[in-house]
N, C-alpha and C. Protein backbone atom coordinates (compact mmCIF):
# COMPACT_ATOMS: atom_id res chain seq x y z
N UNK A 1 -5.64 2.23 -16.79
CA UNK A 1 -5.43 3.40 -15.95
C UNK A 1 -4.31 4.24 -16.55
N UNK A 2 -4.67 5.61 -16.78
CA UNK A 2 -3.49 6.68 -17.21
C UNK A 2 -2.66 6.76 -15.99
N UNK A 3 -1.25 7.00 -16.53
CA UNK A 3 -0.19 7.64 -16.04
C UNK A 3 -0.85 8.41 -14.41
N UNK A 4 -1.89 9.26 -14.71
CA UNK A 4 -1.85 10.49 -13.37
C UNK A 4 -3.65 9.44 -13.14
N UNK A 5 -4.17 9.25 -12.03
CA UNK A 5 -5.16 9.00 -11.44
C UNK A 5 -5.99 9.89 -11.74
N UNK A 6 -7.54 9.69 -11.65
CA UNK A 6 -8.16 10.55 -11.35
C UNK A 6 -8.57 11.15 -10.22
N UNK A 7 -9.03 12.45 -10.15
CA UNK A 7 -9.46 12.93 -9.06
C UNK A 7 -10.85 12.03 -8.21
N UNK A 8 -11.48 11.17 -9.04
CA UNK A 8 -12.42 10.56 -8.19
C UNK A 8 -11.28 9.44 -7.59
N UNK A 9 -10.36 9.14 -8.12
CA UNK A 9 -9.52 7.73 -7.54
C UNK A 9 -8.79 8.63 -6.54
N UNK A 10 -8.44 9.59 -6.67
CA UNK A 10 -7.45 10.60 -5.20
C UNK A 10 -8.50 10.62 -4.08
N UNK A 11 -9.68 11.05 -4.74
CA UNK A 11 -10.38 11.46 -3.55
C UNK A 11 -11.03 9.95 -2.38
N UNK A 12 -11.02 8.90 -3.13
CA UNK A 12 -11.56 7.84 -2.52
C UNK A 12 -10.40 7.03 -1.58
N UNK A 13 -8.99 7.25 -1.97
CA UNK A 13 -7.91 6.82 -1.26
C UNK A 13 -7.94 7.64 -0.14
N UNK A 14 -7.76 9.08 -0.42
CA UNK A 14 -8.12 9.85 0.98
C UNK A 14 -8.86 9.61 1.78
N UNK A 15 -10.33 9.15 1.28
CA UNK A 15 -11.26 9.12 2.06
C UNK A 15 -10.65 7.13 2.84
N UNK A 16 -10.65 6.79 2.24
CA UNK A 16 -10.09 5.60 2.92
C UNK A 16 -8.61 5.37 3.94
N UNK A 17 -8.08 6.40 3.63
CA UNK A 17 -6.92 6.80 4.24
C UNK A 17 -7.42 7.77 5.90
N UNK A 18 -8.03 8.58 5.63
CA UNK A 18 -8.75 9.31 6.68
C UNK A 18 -9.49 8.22 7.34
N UNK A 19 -10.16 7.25 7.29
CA UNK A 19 -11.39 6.67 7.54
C UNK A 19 -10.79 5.54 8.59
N UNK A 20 -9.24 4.46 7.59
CA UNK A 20 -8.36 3.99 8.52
C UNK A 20 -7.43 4.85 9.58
N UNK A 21 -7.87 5.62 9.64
CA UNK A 21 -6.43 6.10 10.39
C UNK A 21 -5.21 6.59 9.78
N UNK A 22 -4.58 6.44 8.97
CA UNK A 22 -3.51 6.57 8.39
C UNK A 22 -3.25 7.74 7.76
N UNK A 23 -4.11 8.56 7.90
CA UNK A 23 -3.65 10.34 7.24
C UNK A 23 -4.76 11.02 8.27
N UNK A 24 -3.86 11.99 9.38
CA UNK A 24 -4.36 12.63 10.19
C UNK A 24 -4.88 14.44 9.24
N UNK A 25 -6.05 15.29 9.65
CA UNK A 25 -6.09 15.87 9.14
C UNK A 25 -4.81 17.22 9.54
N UNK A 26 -4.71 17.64 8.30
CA UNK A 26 -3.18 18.65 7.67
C UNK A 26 -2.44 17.92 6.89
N UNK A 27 -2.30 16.40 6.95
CA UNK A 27 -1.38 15.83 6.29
C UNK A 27 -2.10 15.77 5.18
N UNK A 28 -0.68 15.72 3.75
CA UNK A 28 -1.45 15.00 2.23
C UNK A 28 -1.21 14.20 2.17
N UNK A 29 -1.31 13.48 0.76
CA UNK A 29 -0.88 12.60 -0.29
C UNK A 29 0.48 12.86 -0.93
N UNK A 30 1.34 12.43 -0.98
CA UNK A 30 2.71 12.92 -1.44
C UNK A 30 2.38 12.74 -3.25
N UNK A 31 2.26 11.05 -3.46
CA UNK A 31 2.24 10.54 -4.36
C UNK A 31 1.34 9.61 -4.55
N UNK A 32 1.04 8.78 -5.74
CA UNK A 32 -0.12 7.87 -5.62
C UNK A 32 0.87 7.06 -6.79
N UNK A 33 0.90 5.67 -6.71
CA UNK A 33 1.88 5.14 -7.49
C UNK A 33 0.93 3.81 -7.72
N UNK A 34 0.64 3.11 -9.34
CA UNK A 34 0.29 1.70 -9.66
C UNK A 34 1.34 0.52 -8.62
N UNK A 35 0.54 -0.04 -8.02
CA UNK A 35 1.27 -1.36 -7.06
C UNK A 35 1.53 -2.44 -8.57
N UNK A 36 2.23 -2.96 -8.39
CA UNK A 36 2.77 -4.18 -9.52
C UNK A 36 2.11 -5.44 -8.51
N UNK A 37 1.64 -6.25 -9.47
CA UNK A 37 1.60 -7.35 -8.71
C UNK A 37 2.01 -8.09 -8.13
N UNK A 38 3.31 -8.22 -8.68
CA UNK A 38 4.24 -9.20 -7.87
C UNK A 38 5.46 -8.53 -8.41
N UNK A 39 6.51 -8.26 -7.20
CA UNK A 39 7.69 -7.62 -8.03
C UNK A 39 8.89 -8.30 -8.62
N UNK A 40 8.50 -9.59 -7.86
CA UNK A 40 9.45 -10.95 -8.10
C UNK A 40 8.78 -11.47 -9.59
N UNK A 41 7.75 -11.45 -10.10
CA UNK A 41 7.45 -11.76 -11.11
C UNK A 41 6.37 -13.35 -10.38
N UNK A 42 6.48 -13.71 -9.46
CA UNK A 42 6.12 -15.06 -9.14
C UNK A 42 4.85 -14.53 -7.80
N UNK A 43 3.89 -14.55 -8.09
CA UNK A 43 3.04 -14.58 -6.75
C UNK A 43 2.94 -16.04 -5.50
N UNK A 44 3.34 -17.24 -6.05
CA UNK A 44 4.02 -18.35 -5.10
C UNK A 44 5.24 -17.95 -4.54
N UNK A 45 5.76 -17.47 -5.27
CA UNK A 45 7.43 -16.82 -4.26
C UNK A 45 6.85 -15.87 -3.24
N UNK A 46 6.20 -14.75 -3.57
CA UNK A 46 6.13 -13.60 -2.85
C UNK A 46 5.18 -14.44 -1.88
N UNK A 47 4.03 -14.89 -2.16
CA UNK A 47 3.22 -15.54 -1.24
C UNK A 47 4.62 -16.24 0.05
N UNK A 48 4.83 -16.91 0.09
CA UNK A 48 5.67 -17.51 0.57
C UNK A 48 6.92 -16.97 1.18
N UNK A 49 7.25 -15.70 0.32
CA UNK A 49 8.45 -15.56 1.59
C UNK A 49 7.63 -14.14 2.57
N UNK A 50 6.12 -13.92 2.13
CA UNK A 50 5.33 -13.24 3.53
C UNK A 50 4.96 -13.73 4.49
N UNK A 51 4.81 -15.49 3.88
CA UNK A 51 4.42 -16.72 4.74
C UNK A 51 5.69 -16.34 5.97
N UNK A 52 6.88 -16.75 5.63
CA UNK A 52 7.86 -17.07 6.05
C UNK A 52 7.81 -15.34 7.47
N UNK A 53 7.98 -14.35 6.83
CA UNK A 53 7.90 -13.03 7.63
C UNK A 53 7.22 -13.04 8.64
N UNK A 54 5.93 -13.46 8.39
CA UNK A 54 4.86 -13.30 9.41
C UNK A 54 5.18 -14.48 10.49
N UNK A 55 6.05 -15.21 10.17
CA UNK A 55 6.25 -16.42 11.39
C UNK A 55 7.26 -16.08 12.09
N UNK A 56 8.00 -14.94 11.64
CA UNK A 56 9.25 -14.30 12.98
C UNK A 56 8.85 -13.79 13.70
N UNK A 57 9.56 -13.88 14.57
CA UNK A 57 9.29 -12.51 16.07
C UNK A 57 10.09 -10.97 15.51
N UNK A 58 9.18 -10.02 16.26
CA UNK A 58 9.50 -8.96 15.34
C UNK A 58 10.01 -8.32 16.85
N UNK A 59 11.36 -8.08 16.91
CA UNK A 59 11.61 -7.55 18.64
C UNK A 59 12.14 -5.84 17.78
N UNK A 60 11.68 -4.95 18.98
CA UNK A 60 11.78 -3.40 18.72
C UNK A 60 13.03 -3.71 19.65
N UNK A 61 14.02 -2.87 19.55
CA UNK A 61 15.21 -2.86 20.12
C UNK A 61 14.89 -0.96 20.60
């Protein structure tokens, strides 16, 4: 994948973005950025400390 996406890859995030919910129409796309796989370098670490996240209580104050 180049540096800038293509317009068929913009247009299919939108459409999946519109489709979930998550971009009401007027709003854009700011940016579109490559996800890294793991930023820790370890997918057992990262696995594991989401493990760990998802088992807290999440209180809104």
């Amino acid at each position: 994948m180049s540096a800038h996406p293509s317009p068929q890859v913009v247009a299919a995030i939108t459409a999946a973005l519109v489709a979930g919910g998550y971009l009401q129409p007027g709003q854009r796309i700011a940016s579109i950025r490559r996800q890294q796989t793991a930023p820790s370098g370890n997918l057992w670490k990262r696995a594991g400390i989401i493990e760990n996240m998802r088992r807290r209580e999440l209180v809104k104050l």
